[in-house]
Protein backbone atom coordinates (compact mmCIF):
# COMPACT_ATOMS: atom_id res chain seq x y z
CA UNK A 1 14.04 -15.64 -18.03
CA UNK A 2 11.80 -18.53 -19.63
CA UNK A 3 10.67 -18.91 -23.31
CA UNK A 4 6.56 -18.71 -23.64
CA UNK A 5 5.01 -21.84 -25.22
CA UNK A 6 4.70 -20.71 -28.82
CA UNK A 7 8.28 -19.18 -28.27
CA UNK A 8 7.16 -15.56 -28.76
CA UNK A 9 8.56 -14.37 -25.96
CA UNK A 10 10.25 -14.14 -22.39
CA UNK A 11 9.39 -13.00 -19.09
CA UNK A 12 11.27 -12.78 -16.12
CA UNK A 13 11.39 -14.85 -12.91
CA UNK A 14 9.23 -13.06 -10.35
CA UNK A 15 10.81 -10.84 -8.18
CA UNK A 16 10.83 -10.92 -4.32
CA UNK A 17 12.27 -8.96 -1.87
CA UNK A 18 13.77 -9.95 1.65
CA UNK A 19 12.17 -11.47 4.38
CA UNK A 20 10.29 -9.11 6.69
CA UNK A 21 8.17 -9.00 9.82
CA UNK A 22 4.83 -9.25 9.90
CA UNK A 23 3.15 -7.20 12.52
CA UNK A 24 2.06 -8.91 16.01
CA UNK A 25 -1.18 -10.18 17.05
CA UNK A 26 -1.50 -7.42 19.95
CA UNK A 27 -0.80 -4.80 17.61
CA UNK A 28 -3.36 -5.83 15.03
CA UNK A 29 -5.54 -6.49 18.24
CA UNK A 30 -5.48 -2.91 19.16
CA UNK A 31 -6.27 -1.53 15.97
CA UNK A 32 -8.83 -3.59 15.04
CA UNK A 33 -11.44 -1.20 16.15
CA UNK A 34 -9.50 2.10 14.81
CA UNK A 35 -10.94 4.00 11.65
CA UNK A 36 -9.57 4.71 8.57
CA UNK A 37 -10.42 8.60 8.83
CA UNK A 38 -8.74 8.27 12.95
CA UNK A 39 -5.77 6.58 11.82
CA UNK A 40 -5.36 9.06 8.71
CA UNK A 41 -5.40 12.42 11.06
CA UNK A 42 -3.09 10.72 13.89
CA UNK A 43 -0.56 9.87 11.18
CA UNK A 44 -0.94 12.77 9.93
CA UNK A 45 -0.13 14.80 13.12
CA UNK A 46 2.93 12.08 13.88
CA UNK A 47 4.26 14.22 10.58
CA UNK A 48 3.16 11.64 8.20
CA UNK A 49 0.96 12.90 5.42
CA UNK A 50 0.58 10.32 2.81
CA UNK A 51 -1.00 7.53 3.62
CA UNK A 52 -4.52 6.85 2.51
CA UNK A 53 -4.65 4.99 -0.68
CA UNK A 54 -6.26 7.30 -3.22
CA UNK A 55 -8.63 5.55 -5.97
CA UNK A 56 -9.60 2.01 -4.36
CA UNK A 57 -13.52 2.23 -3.03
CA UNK A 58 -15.03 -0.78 -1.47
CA UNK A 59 -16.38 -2.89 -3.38
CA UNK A 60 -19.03 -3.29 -1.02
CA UNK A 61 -20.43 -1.18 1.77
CA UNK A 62 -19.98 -1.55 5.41
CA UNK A 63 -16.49 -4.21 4.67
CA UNK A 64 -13.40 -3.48 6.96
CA UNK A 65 -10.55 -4.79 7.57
CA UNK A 66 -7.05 -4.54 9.47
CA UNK A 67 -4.15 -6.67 8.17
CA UNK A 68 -0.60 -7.03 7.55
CA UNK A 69 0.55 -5.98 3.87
CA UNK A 70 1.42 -8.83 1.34
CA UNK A 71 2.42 -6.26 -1.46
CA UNK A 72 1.80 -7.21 -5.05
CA UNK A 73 3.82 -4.90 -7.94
CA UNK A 74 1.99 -4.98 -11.90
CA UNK A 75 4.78 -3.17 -14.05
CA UNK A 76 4.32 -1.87 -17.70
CA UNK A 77 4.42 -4.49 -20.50
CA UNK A 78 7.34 -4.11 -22.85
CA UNK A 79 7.24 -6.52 -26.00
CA UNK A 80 10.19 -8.33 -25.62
CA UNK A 81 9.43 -9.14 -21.89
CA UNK A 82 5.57 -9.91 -21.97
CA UNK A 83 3.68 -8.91 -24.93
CA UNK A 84 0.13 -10.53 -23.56
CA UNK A 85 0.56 -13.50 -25.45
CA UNK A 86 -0.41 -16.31 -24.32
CA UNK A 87 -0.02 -14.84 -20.30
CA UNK A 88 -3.14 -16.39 -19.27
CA UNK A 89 -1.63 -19.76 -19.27
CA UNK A 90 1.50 -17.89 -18.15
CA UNK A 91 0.32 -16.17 -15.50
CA UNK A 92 0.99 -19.31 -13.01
CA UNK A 93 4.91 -18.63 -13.32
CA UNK A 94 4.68 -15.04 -12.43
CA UNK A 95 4.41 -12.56 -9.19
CA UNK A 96 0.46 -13.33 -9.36
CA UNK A 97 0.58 -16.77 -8.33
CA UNK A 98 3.36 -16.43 -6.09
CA UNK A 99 2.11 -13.64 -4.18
CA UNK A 100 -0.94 -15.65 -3.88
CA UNK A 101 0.91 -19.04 -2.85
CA UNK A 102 2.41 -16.55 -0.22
CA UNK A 103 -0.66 -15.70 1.79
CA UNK A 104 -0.78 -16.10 5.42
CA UNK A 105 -3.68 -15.43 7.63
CA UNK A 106 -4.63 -12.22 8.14
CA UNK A 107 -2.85 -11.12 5.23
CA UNK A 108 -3.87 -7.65 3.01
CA UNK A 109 -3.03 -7.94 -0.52
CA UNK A 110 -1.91 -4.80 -2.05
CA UNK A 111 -1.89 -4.10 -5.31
CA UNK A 112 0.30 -1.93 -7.90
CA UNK A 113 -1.92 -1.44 -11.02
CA UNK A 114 -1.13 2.56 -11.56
CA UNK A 115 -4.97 2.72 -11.81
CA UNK A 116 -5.07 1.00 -14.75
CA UNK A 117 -8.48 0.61 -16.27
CA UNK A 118 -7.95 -2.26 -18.26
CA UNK A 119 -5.90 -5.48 -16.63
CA UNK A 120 -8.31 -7.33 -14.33
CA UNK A 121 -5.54 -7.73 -11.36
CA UNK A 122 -7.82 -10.15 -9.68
CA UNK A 123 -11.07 -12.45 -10.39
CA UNK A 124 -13.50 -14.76 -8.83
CA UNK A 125 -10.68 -18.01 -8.66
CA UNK A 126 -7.76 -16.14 -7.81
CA UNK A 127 -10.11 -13.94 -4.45
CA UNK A 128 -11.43 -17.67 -3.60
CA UNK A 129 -7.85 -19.06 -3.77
CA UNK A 130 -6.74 -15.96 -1.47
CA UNK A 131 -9.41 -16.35 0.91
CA UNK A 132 -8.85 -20.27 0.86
CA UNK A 133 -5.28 -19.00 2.28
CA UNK A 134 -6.44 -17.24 5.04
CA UNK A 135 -6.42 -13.81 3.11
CA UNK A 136 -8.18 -10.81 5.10
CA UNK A 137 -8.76 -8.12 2.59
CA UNK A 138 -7.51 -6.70 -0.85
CA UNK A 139 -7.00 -3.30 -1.97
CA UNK A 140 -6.44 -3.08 -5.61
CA UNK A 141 -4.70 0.48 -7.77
CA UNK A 142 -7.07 -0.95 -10.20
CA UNK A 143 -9.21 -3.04 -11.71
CA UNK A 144 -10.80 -6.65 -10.60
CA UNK A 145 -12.93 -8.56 -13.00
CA UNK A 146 -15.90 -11.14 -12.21
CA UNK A 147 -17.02 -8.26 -9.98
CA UNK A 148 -20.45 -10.19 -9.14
CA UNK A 149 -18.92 -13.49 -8.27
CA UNK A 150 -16.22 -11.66 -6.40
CA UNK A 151 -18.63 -9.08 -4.43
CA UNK A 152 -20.56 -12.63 -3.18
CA UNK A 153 -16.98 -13.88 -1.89
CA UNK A 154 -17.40 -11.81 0.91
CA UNK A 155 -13.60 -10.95 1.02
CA UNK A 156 -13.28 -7.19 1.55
CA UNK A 157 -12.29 -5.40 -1.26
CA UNK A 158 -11.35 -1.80 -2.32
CA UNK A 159 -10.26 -1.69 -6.26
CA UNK A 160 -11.21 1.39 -8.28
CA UNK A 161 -13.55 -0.59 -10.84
CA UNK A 162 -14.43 -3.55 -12.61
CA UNK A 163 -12.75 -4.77 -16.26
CA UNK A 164 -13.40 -7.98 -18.12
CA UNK A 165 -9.72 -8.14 -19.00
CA UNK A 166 -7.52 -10.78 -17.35
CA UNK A 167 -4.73 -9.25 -15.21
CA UNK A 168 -1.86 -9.36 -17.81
CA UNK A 169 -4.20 -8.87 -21.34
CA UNK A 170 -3.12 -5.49 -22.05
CA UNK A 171 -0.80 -2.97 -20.28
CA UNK A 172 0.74 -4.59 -17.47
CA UNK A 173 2.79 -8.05 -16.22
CA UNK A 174 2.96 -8.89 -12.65
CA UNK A 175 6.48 -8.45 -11.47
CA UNK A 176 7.07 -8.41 -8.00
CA UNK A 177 6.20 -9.58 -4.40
CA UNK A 178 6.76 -8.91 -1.10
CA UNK A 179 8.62 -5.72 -2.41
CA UNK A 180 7.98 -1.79 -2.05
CA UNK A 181 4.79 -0.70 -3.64
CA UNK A 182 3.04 2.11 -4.90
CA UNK A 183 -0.20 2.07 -3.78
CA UNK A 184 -2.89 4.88 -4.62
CA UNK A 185 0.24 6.90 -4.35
CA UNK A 186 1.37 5.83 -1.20
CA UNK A 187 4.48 3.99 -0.44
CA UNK A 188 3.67 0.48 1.22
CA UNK A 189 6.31 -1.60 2.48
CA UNK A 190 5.39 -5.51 2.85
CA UNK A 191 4.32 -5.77 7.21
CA UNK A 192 2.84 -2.47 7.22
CA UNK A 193 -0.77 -2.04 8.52
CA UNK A 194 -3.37 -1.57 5.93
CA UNK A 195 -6.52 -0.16 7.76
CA UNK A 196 -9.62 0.01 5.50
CA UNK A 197 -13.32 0.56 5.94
CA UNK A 198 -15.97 2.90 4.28
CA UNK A 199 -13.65 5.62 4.16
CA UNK A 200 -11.06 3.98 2.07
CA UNK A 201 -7.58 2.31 2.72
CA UNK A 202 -4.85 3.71 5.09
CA UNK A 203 -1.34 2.25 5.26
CA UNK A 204 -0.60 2.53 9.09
CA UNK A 205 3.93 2.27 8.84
CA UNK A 206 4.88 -0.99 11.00
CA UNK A 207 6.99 1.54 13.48
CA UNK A 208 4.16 3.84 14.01
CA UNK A 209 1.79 0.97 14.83
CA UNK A 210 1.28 1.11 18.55
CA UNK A 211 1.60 4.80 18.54
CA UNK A 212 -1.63 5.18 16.51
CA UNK A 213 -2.78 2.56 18.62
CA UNK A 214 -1.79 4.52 21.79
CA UNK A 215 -3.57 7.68 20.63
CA UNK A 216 -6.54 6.72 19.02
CA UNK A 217 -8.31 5.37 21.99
CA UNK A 218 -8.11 9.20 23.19
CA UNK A 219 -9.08 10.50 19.88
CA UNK A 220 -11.87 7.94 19.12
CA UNK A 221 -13.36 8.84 22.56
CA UNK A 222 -13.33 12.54 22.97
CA UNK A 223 -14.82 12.41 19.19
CA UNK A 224 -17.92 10.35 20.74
CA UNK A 225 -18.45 13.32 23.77
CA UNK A 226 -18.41 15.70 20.84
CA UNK A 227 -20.98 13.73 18.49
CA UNK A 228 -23.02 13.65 21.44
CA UNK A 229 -22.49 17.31 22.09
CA UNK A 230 -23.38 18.39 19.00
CA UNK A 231 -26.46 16.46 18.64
CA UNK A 232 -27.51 18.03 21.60
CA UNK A 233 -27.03 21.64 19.61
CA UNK A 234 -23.43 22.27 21.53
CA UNK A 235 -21.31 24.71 19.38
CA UNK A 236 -19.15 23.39 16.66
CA UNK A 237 -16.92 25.68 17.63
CA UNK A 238 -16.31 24.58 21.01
CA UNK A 239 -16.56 21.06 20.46
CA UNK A 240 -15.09 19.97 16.89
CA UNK A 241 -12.08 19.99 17.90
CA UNK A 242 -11.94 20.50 21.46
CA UNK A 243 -11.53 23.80 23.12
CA UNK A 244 -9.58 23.92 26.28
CA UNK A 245 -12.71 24.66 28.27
CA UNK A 246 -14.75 21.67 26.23
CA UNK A 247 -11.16 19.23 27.39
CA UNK A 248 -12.12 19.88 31.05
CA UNK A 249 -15.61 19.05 30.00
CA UNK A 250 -14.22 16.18 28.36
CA UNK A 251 -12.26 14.72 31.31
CA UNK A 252 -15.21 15.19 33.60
CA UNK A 253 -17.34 13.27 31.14
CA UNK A 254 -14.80 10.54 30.85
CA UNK A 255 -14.49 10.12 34.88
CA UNK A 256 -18.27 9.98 35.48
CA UNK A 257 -18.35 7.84 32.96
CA UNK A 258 -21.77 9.53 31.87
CA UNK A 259 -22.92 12.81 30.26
CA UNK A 260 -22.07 15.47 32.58
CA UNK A 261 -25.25 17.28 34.23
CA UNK A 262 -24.18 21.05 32.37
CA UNK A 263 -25.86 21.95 29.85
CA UNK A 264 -24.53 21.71 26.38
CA UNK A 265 -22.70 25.24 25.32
């Protein structure tokens, strides 16, 4: 640990965990088009439940983004560790600035806050440092301050409000990088897939990747035959989800690559 300036405290070295793998082009490639809400209900059926990031809301509407995770951990203050004094200045020597200094293209910054509605994680120099870096998107457990300055960035951003504190002012220290975080109660492990749009942010896990790939060209699809179906006044019943009957229907549809000439049921 190092001594603060005016001696009144220490703080610890930031912590980092071990190298990982950052998800391939192709596989970032063939989710790039996937939703949120499709990637949510096909993890979800693989038999995992928790993954969409509860709190963070885009900062603005119609942003996206697909990304490998660069995790970011805030932990609780404790006095004799990081009392707030001073930490602006400090700030530089901690997990902030290093997880910022460790952006790669593409990269999704995630953020442990605990929904904090006081530390600022992020403002309008630290988002225009991150997208100097290459940086894709951000999803914040918490707050971001300079919201204005920030929104006209145009980096994609889901936080769950808008502070004038700086990041480390009152309740939290940044602590680690590049290390498991919780994220709107979901576990995300630095190279998973952060998918996030309208909807929210979903952490797609690096080793289900190209299975959600895989199956949500099917899902995506058959939902378009049943939007148009039901706009034509089909039955909910038969077509949200499929029925066998509306599957056959579907198939047929897919191989003429039009609308099929029966009438909608």
């Amino acid at each position: 640990m190092s001594q603060s300036p005016n001696g009144s405290f220490r703080w610890p070295l930031p912590v980092t965990g071990a190298p990982y793998e950052r998800p391939s082009a192709d596989v970032l490639e063939a989710l790039s088009s996937v939703s949120a809400a499709t990637a949510c209900a096909i993890l979800h059926h693989l038999g995992v439940r928790r993954t969409a990031m509860l709190g963070p809301a885009p900062l603005r509407p119609g942003q996206r983004v697909v990304g490998s995770a660069l995790t970011l951990q805030f932990m609780p203050q404790r006095e004799d560790i990081a009392s707030g004094v001073d930490q602006e200045h400090i700030e530089r020597h901690t997990a902030l600035w290093a997880a910022l200094n460790a952006v790669r293209d593409g990269d999704v910054l995630a953020v442990q806050a605990y929904a904090s509605a006081e530390s600022g994680c992020l403002g309008e120099m630290l988002v225009q440092h991150f997208r100097n870096r290459g940086g894709a998107g951000i999803v914040v457990d918490g707050r971001i301050r300079d919201t204005g300055k920030v929104r006209a960035s145009g980096v994609p951003i889901w936080a769950t409000g808008s502070t004038p504190c700086f990041s480390s002012q009152t309740e939290l220290f940044p602590w680690g990088y590049e290390v498991p975080i919780a994220c709107g109660a979901v576990l995300v492990l630095p190279g998973d897939i952060v998918i996030a749009d309208d909807d929210g942010a979903v952490v797609v896990p690096a080793s289900l990747a190209w299975e959600v790939a895989r199956q949500a060209g099917d899902h995506e699809e058959w939902e378009a035959f049943s939007r148009e179906r039901i706009a034509a006044g089909g039955s909910l019943d038969r077509y949200y989800p499929l029925t066998a009957e509306a599957r056959l229907e579907f198939d047929q549809w897919k191989q003429q690559g039009t609308t099929p000439r029966s009438a909608a049921q």
